[in-house]
Protein backbone atom coordinates (compact mmCIF):
# COMPACT_ATOMS: atom_id res chain seq x y z
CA UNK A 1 0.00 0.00 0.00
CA UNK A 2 1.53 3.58 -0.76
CA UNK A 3 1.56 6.28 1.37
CA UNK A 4 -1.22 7.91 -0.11
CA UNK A 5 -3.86 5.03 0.73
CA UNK A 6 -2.80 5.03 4.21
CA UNK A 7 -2.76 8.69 4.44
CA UNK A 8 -6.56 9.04 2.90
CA UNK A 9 -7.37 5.79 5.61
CA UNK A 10 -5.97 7.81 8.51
CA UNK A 11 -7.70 11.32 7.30
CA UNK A 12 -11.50 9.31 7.42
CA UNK A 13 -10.50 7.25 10.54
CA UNK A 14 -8.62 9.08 13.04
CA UNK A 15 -9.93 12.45 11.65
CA UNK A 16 -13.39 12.51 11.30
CA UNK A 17 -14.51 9.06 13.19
CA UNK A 18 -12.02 9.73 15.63
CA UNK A 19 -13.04 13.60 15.81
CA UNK A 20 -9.14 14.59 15.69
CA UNK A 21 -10.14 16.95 12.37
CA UNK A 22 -7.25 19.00 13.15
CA UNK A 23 -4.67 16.76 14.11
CA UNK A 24 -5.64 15.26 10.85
CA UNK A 25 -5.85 18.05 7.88
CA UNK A 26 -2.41 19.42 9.49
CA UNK A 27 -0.61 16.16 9.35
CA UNK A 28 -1.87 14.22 6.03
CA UNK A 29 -2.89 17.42 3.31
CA UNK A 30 -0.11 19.09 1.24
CA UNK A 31 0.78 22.46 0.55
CA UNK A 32 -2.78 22.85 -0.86
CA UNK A 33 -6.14 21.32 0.21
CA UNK A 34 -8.77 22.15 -2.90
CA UNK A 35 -11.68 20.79 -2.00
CA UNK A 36 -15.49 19.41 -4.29
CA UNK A 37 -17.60 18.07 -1.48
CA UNK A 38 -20.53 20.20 -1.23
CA UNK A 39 -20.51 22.55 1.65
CA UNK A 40 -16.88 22.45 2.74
CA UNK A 41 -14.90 24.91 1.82
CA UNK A 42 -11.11 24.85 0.88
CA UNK A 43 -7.90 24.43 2.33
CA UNK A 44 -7.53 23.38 6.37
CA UNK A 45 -9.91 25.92 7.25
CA UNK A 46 -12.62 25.04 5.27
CA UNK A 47 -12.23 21.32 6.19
CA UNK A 48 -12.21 22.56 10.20
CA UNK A 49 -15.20 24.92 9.56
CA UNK A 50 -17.13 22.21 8.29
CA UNK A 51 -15.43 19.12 10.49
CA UNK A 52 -15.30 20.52 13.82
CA UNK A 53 -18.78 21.14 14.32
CA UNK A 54 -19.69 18.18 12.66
CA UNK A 55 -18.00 15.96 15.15
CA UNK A 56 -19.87 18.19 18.15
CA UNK A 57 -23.43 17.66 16.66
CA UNK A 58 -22.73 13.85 16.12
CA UNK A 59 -21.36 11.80 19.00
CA UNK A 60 -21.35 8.72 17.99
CA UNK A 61 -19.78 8.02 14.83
CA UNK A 62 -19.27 4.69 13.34
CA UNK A 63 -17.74 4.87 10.23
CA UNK A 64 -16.24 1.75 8.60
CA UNK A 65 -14.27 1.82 5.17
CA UNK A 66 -15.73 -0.97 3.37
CA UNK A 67 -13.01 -0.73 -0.06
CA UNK A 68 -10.20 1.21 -0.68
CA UNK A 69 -7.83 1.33 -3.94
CA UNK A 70 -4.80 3.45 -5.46
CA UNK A 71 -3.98 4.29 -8.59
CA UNK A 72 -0.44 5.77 -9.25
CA UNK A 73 -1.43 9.51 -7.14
CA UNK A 74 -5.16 8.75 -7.26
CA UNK A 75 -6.92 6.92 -4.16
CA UNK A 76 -10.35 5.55 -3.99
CA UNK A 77 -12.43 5.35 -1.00
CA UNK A 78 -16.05 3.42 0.13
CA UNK A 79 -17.04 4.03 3.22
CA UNK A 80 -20.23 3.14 5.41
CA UNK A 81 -21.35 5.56 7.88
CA UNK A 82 -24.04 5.54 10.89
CA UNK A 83 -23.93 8.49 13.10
CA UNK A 84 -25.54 7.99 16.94
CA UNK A 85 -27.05 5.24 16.83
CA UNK A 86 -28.04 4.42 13.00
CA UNK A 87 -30.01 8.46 13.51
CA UNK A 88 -28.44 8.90 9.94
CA UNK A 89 -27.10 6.64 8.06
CA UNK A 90 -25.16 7.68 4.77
CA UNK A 91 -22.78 5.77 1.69
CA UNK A 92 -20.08 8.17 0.68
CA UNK A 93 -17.12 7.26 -2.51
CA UNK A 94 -14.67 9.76 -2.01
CA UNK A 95 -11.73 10.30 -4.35
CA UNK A 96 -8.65 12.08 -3.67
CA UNK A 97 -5.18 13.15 -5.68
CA UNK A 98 -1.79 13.23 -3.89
CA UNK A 99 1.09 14.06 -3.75
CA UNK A 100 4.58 12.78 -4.38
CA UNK A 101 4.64 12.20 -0.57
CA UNK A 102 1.33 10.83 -0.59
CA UNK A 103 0.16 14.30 1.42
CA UNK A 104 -3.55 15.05 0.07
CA UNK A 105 -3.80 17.77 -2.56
CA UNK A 106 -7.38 17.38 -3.86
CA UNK A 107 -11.02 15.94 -2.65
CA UNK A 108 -13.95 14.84 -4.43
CA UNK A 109 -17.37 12.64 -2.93
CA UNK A 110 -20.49 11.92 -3.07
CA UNK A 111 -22.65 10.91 -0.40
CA UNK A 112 -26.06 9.21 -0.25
CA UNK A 113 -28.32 8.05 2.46
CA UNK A 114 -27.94 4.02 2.85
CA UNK A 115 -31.25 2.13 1.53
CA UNK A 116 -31.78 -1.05 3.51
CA UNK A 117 -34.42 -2.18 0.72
CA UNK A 118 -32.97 -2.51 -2.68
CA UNK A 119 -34.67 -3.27 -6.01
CA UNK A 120 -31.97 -6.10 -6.48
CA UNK A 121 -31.72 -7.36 -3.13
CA UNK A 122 -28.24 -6.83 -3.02
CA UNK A 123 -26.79 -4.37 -0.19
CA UNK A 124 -25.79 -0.77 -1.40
CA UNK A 125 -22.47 -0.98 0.34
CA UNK A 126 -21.42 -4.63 0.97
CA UNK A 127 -20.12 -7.28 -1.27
CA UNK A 128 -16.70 -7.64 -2.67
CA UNK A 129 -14.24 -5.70 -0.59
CA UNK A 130 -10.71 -6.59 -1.71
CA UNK A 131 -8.99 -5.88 -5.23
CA UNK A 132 -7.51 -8.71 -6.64
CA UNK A 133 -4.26 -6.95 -7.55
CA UNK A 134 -3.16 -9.99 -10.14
CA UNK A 135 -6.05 -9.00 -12.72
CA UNK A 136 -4.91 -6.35 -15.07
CA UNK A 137 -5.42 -3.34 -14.40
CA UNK A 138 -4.63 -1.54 -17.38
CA UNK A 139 -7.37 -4.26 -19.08
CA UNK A 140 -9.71 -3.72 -16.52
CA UNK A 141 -9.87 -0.11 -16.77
CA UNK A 142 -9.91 -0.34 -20.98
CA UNK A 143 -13.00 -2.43 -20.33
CA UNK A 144 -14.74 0.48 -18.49
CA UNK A 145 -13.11 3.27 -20.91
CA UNK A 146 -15.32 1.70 -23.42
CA UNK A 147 -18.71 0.41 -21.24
CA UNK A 148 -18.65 4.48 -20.25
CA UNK A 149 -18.34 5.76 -23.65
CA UNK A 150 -20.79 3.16 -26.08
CA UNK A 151 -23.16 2.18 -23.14
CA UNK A 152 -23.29 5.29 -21.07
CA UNK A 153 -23.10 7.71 -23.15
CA UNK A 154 -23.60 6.89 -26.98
CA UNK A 155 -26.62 4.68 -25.30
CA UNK A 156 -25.66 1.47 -27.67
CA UNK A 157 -27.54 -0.80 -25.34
CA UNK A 158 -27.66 -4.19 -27.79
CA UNK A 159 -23.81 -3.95 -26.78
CA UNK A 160 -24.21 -4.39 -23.03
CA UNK A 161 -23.45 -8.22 -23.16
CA UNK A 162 -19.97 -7.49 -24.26
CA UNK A 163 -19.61 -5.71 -21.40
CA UNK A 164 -21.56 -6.92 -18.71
CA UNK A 165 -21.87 -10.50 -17.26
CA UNK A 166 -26.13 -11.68 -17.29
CA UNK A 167 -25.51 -12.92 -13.73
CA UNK A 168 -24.48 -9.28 -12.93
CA UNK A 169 -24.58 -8.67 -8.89
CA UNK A 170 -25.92 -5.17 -8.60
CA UNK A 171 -25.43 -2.84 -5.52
CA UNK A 172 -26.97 0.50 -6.95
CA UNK A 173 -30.71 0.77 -5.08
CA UNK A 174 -32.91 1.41 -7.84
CA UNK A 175 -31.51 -1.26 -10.21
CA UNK A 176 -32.44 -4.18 -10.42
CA UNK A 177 -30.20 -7.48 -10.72
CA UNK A 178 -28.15 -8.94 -13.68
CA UNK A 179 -27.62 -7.55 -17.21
CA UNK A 180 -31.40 -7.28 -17.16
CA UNK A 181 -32.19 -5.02 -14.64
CA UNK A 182 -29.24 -3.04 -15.48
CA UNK A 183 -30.48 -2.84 -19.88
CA UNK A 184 -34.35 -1.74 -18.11
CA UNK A 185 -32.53 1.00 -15.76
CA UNK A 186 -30.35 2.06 -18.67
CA UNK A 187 -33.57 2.84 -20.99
CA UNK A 188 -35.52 4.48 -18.17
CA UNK A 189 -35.67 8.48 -17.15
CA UNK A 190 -34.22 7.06 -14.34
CA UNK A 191 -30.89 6.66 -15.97
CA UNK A 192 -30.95 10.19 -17.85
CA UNK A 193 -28.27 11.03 -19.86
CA UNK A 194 -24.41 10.05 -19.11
CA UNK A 195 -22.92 14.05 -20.04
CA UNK A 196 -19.29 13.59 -18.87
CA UNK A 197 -16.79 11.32 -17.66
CA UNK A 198 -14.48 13.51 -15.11
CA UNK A 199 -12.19 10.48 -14.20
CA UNK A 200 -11.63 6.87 -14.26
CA UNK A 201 -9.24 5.25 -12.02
CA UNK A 202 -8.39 1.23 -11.38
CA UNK A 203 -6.39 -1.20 -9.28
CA UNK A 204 -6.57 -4.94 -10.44
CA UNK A 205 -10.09 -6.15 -10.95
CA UNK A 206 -11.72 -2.97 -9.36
CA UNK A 207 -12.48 0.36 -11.77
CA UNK A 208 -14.28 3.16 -10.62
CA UNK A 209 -15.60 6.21 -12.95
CA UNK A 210 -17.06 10.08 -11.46
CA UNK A 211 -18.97 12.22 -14.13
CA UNK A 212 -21.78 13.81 -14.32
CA UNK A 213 -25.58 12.30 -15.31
CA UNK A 214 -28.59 14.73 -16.12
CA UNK A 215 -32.00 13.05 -15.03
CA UNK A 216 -35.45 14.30 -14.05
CA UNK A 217 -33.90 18.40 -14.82
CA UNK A 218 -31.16 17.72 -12.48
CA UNK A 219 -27.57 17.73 -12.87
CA UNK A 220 -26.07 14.24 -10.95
CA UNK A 221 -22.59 14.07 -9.63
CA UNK A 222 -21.78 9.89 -9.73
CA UNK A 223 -19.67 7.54 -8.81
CA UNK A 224 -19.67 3.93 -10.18
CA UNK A 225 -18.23 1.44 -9.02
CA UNK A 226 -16.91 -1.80 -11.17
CA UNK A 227 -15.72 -5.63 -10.39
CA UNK A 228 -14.48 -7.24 -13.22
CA UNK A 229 -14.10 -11.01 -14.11
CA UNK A 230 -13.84 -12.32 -17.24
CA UNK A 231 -13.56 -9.90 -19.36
CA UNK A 232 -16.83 -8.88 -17.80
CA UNK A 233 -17.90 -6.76 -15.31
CA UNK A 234 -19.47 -8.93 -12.71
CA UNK A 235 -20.58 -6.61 -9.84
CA UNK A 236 -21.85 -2.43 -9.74
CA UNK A 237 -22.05 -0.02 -7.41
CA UNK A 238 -23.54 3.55 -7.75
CA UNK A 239 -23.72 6.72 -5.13
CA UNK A 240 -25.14 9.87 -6.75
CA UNK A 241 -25.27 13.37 -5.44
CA UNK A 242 -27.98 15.93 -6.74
CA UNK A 243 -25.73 19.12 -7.72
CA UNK A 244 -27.38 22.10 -5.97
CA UNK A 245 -27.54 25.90 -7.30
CA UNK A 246 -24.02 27.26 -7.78
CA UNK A 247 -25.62 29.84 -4.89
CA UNK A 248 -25.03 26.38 -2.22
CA UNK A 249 -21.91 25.29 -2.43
CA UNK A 250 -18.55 26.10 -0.51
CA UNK A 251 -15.81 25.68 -3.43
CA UNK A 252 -15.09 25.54 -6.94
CA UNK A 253 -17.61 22.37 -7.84
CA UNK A 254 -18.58 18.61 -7.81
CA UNK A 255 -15.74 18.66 -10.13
């Protein structure tokens, strides 16, 4: 594991479920600290403003990183959270660049309240956890390069078999299971349109992508989430954030 990885596991752990926030952004954040999560503003004192009472209002904090992958500078982060007592309950996927020194640079998330009930059956945050870091990654992440751009967003669904395994296990809450529920979500308003791919980063058999959906007249920061096996991917995850008026937020942007 690199430096960066540990220091993005130590920011979340001892930082905010620990509630040592400023222990935390002084020791593992670089000479800058830009920041995309809605709300919190940038640089140490943004992260404080936001952090510090945070930590105050909620007590109890179990928070429990359920996968975590790097890529070169880039780490990946899925985390479960339930704040006193299972009062709130959210998903987050967080993504952060570092640098040479693994220090963090840059932040971008999305969070989403966790749904017990699923249309799949299949829990929004469990299921694989580790990266199987002898698959390929550079193959892996080709795979997804491709599912974004002909599936996602050139919408060439009678492709989705070469892509996507029929026995498909399927995390995201309103989707159902296998290649099937996925094709129905995929032609629904639901699904919207897929405007932009911001990043896509890998480690072995795990890919994930953040861009930027419009559904419903809303603009969707999303993160998805890919296991692949076969040649196929084999398991989905999906955590969406509505993208408020530019009037809301605390920094530059979801992205």
């Amino acid at each position: 594991m690199g430096q960066g990885l540990e220091n993005v596991r130590h920011m979340y752990l001892d930082g905010i479920a620990g509630g040592n926030a400023r222990e935390a952004v002084t020791k593992y954040t670089g000479h800058r600290y830009t920041q995309h999560s809605s709300g919190v503003g940038d640089g140490a004192e943004g992260f404080l403003a936001f952090f510090e009472p945070f930590v105050e209002r909620n007590p109890k904090r179990d928070m429990e990183i359920v996968r975590i992958f790097e890529d070169g500078p880039w780490v990946f982060c899925n985390a479960y959270q339930s704040l006193n007592d299972g009062a709130a309950q959210w998903v987050t996927m967080d993504m952060f660049f570092t640098d040479a020194n693994g220090l963090i640079l840059e932040h971008w998330d999305t969070i989403a309240p966790y749904m017990a009930e699923t249309v799949s059956g299949a829990d929004m945050v469990r299921g694989t956890t580790d990266v199987d870091a002898s698959a390929d990654g550079a193959t892996s992440k080709a795979l997804i390069l491709e599912y974004t751009k002909q599936i996602l967003q050139q919408r060439d669904h009678d492709k989705l078999g070469a892509f996507v395994a029929d026995s498909l296990i399927q995390h995201a809450p309103t989707i159902g299971g296998g290649s099937a529920g996925l094709s129905s979500w995929l032609a629904s308003d639901d699904a919207g349109s897929y405007e932009m791919m911001f990043q896509l980063i890998g480690q072995g058999d795990f890919v994930v992508t953040y861009g930027k959906r419009y559904a419903h007249g809303k603009d969707i920061a999303v993160f998805d989430l890919y296991r692949i096996a076969g040649g196929l991917i084999v398991e989905h995850w999906m955590n969406a954030e509505e993208i408020g008026p530019r009037e809301t937020w605390g920094n530059s942007g979801k992205f």
